[in-house]
Every structure is written in structure tokens, then in C-alpha cells.
Protein backbone atom coordinates (compact mmCIF):
# COMPACT_ATOMS: atom_id res chain seq x y z
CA UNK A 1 -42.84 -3.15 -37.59
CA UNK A 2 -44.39 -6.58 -38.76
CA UNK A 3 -43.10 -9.49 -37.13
CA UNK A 4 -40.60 -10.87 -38.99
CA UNK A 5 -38.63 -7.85 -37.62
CA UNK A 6 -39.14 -8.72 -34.17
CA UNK A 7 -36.86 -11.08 -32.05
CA UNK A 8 -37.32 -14.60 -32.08
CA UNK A 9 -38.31 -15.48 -28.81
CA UNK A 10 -39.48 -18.54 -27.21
CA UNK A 11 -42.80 -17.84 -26.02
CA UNK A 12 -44.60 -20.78 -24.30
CA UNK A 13 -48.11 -19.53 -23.93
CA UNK A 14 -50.03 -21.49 -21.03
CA UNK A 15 -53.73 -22.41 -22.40
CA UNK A 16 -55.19 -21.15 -19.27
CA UNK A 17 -54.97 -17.58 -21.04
CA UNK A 18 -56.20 -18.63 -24.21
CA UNK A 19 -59.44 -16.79 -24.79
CA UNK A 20 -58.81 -14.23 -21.60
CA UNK A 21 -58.70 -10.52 -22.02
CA UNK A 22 -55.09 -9.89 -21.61
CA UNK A 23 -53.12 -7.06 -19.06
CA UNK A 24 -49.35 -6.73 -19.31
CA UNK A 25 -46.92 -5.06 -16.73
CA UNK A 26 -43.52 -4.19 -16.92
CA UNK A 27 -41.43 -4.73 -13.60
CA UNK A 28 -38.77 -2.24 -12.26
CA UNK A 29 -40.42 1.25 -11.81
CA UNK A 30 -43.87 -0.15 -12.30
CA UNK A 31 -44.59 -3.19 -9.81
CA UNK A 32 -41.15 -1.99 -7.77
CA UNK A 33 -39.47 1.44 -7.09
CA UNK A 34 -36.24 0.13 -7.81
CA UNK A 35 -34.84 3.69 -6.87
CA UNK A 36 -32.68 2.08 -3.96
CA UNK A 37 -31.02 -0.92 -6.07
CA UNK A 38 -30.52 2.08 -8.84
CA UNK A 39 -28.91 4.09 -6.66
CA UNK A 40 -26.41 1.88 -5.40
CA UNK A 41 -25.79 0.51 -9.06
CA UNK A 42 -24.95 4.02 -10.11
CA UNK A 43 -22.30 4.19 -6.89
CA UNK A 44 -20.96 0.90 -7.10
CA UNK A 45 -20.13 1.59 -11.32
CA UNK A 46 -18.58 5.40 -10.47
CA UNK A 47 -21.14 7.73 -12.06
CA UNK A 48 -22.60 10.49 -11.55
CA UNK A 49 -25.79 10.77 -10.03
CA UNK A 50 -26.60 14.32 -11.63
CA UNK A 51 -26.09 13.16 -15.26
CA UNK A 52 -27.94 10.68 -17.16
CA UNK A 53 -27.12 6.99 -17.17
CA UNK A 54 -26.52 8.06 -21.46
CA UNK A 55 -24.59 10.75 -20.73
CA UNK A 56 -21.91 8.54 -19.60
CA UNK A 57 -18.85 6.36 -21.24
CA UNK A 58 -20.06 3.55 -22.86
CA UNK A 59 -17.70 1.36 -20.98
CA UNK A 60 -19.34 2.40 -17.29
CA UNK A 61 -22.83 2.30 -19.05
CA UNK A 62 -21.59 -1.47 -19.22
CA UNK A 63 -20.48 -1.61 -15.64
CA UNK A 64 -24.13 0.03 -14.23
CA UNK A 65 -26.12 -2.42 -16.75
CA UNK A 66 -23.80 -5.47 -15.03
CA UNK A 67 -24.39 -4.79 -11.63
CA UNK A 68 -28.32 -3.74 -11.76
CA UNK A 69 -29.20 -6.95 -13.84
CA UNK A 70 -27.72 -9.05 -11.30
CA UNK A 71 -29.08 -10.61 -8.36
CA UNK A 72 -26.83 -8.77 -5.93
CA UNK A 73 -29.05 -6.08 -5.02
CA UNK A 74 -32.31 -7.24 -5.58
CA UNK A 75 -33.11 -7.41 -2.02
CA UNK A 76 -33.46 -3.46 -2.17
CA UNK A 77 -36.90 -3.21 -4.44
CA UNK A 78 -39.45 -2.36 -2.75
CA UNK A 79 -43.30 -3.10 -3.74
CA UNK A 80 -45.71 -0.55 -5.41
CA UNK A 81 -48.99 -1.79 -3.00
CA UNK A 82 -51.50 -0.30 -5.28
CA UNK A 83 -49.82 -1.50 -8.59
CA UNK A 84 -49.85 -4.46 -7.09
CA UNK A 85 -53.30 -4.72 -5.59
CA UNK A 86 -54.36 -4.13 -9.14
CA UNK A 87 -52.84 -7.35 -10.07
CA UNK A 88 -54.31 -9.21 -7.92
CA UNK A 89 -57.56 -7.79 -8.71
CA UNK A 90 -57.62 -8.18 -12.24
CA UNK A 91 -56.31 -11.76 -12.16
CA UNK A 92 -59.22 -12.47 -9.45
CA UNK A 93 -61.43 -11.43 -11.97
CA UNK A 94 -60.33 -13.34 -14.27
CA UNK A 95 -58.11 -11.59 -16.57
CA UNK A 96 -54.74 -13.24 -17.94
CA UNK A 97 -51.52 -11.36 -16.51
CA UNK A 98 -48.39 -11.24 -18.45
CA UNK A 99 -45.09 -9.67 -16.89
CA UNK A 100 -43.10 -7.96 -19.39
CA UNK A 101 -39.79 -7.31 -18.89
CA UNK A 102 -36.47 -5.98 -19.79
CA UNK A 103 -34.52 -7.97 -16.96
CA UNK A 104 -32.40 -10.82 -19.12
CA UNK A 105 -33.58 -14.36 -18.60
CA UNK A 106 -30.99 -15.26 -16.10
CA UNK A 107 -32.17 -13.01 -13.61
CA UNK A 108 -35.34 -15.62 -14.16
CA UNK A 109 -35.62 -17.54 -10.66
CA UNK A 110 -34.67 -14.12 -8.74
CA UNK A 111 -37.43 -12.37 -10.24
CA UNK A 112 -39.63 -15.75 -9.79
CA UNK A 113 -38.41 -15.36 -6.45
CA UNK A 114 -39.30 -12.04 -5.98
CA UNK A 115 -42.93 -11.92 -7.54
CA UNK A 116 -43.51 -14.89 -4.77
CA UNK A 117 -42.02 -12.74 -1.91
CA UNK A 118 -44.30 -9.63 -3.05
CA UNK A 119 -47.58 -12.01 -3.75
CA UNK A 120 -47.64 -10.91 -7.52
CA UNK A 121 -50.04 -13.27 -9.03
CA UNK A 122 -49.37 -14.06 -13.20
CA UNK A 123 -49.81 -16.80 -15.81
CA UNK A 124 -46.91 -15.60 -17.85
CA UNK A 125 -43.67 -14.57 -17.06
CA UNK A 126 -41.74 -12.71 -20.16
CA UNK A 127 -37.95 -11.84 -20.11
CA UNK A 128 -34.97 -10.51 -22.25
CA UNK A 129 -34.10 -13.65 -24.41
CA UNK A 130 -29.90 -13.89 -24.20
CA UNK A 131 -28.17 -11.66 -26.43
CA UNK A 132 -30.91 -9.69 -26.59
CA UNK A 133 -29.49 -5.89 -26.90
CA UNK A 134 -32.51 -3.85 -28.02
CA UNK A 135 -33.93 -1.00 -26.56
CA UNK A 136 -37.36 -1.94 -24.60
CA UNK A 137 -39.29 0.19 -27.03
CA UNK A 138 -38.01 -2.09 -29.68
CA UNK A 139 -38.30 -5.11 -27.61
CA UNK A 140 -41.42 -4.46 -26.02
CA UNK A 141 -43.73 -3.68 -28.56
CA UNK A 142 -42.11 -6.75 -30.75
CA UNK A 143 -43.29 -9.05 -28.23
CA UNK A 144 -46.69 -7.46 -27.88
CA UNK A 145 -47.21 -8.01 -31.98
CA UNK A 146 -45.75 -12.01 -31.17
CA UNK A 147 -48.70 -12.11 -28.62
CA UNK A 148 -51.30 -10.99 -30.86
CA UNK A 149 -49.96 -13.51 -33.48
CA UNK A 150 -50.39 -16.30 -31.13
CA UNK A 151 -54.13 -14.79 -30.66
CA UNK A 152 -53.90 -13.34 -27.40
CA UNK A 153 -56.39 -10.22 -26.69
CA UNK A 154 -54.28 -7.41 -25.05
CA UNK A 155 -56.57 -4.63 -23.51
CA UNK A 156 -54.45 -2.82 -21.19
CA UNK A 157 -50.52 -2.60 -20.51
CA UNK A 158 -48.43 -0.79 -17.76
CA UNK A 159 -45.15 0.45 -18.14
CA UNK A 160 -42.69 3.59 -16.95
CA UNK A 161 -40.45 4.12 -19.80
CA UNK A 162 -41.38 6.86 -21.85
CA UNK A 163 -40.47 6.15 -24.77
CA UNK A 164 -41.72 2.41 -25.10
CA UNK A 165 -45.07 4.09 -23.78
CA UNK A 166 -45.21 6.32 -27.08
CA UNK A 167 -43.85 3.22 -29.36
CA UNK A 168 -47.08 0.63 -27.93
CA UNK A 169 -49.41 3.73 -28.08
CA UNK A 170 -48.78 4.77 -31.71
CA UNK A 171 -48.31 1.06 -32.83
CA UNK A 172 -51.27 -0.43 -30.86
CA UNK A 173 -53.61 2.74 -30.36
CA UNK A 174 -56.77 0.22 -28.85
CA UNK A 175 -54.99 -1.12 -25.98
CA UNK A 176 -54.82 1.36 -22.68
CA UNK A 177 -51.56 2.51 -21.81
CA UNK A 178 -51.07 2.95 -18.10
CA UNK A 179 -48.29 5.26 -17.45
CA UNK A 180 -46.13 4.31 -14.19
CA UNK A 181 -43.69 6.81 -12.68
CA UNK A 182 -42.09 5.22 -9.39
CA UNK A 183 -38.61 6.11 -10.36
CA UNK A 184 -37.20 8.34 -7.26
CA UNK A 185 -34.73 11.62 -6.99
CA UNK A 186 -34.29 12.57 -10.58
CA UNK A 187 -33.01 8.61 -11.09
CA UNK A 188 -32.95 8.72 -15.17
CA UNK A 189 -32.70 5.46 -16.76
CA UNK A 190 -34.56 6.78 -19.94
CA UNK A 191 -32.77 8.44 -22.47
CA UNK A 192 -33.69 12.16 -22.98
CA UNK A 193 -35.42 13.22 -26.02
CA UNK A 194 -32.51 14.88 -27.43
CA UNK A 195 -30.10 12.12 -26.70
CA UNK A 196 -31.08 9.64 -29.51
């Protein structure tokens, strides 16, 4: 993958990281068990809570994806402390934090919102551009490779999808990949390997 195949984004670097080593996270399942917004998602769009999110219609798929990136249940994340104590730390010492997500840009000043209310400090904040439809291990690791192009020094990034971990690790084997697993009660939002 080069960068001309990744997504044009609008990424408006501040100069304050310029020249700092460089630690992404992801969000849901990494800074926040999202288990209890999930959950409630899943009820609210009529699946099934034994099957995975892939396994069903495309057209309740839809209905789940509308409800959970909304601001409606937001309120039921709850913080990862020692994720985010390790934030804090490394942007104490003076590392650059970028957040790295999947959520779609309008969810923007609820997620603002929400990094204030858990006292997540960052100096970049990194969402789903609209009309964005690509997988996060597409996604991801094509904004990783626009970093790097603008000169940024990633040494470490922390994420709970599976397969987006493998993508970053095989594409990007120097930078540390920090594995986060805060997803509760079987909750599978990741498709299985034998599921495409």
C-alpha cells in the first residue's frame, strides 16, 4: 500500500508534535470498554447476541453501525484507568499522542467531549473522514503511512482489532504494537478469520 492508495484525508498536524516521538491509540475497546453501549446497540437493532455482528443481514448490520456511531449512548463507555494512565504518562514525558479512530467525524465534539470528561490528554485527534466506508485495517494503517509522509516518528500504537493489529505489524514491523482486549461477554465486532 503506498499512499496514493490511501484516503485523502485532511490532516492538520499541530507543530507542537513536530520532531516528538509519536504514540497512537485507537478509542472504543482500547481507552473505553464500550461493552455496555455495544450491548444495547446490538438490542436496540434486533440481533443476536450469540452470532457475530457479520453474521447478520446486511440491512441490520446498517441499523447496529447507526445507532453505535451516534451520540445516543455514549454516556455508557466506561474508562480503561491503566490505558489511560499511560496516556497521561507518556504525554507528561513528552511524547506526541495521536487518537486514531474509526468513529466518523460527526461523532467529533462527543468524543471531544468525552476525552475531556475521562482526562485523556492528546495533541491530535484523528477520525473517519465522511463517506469513509473502509475497513479500519485499511483505514488505519493508510493514515499511519499519511503520518510518516508528513514526517512524523511513530514508535508505538495501541489498538484491539485484530486484524488492523496484523495489517500495521506486517506493514510497519519497527513500531510496537500494543494489543488491547477490553471488549466484554463474547461482544464480536471483528470479523472472524473465516468470514472474509
Amino acid at each position: 500500500m503506498n499512499s496514493g492508495d490511501c484516503i485523502k484525508h485532511d490532516l492538520k498536524i499541530p507543530n507542537e508534535i513536530h520532531g516528538k516521538k509519536i504514540v497512537i491509540f485507537d478509542i472504543d475497546n482500547t481507552l473505553l470498554d464500550v461493552s455496555e453501549r455495544y450491548l444495547t446497540c446490538v438490542r436496540e437493532a434486533g440481533l443476536d447476541l450469540d452470532k457475530s455482528l457479520y453474521k447478520e443481514p446486511y440491512w441490520k448490520r446498517q441499523k447496529f453501525w447507526r445507532i453505535f456511531l451516534s451520540g445516543k449512548y455514549l454516556h455508557l463507555d466506561k474508562p480503561d484507568e491503566e490505558t489511560i494512565n499511560l496516556v497521561r504518562r507518556l504525554y507528561e514525558e513528552g511524547y506526541g499522542i495521536i487518537l486514531l479512530t474509526g468513529r466518523p467525524e460527526d461523532m467529533r465534539r462527543y468524543t471531544v467531549e468525552q476525552m475531556k470528561q475521562f482526562g485523556v490528554p492528546y495533541n491530535l485527534l484523528i477520525m473517519r473522514p465522511p463517506g469513509n466506508r473502509d475497513p479500519d485495517m485499511r483505514y488505519k494503517p493508510c493514515v499511519i503511512q499519511r503520518l510518516m509522509n508528513e514526517g512524523l516518528e511513530i514508535v508505538e500504537y495501541h489498538e484491539d482489532d485484530p486484524a488492523t493489529i496484523e495489517t500495521v505489524r506486517r506493514m510497519y514491523p519497527w513500531i510496537k504494537v500494543v494489543q488491547h482486549s477490553l471488549y466484554r461477554n463474547k461482544l464480536i465486532f471483528h470479523r472472524d478469520k473465516d468470514e472474509g
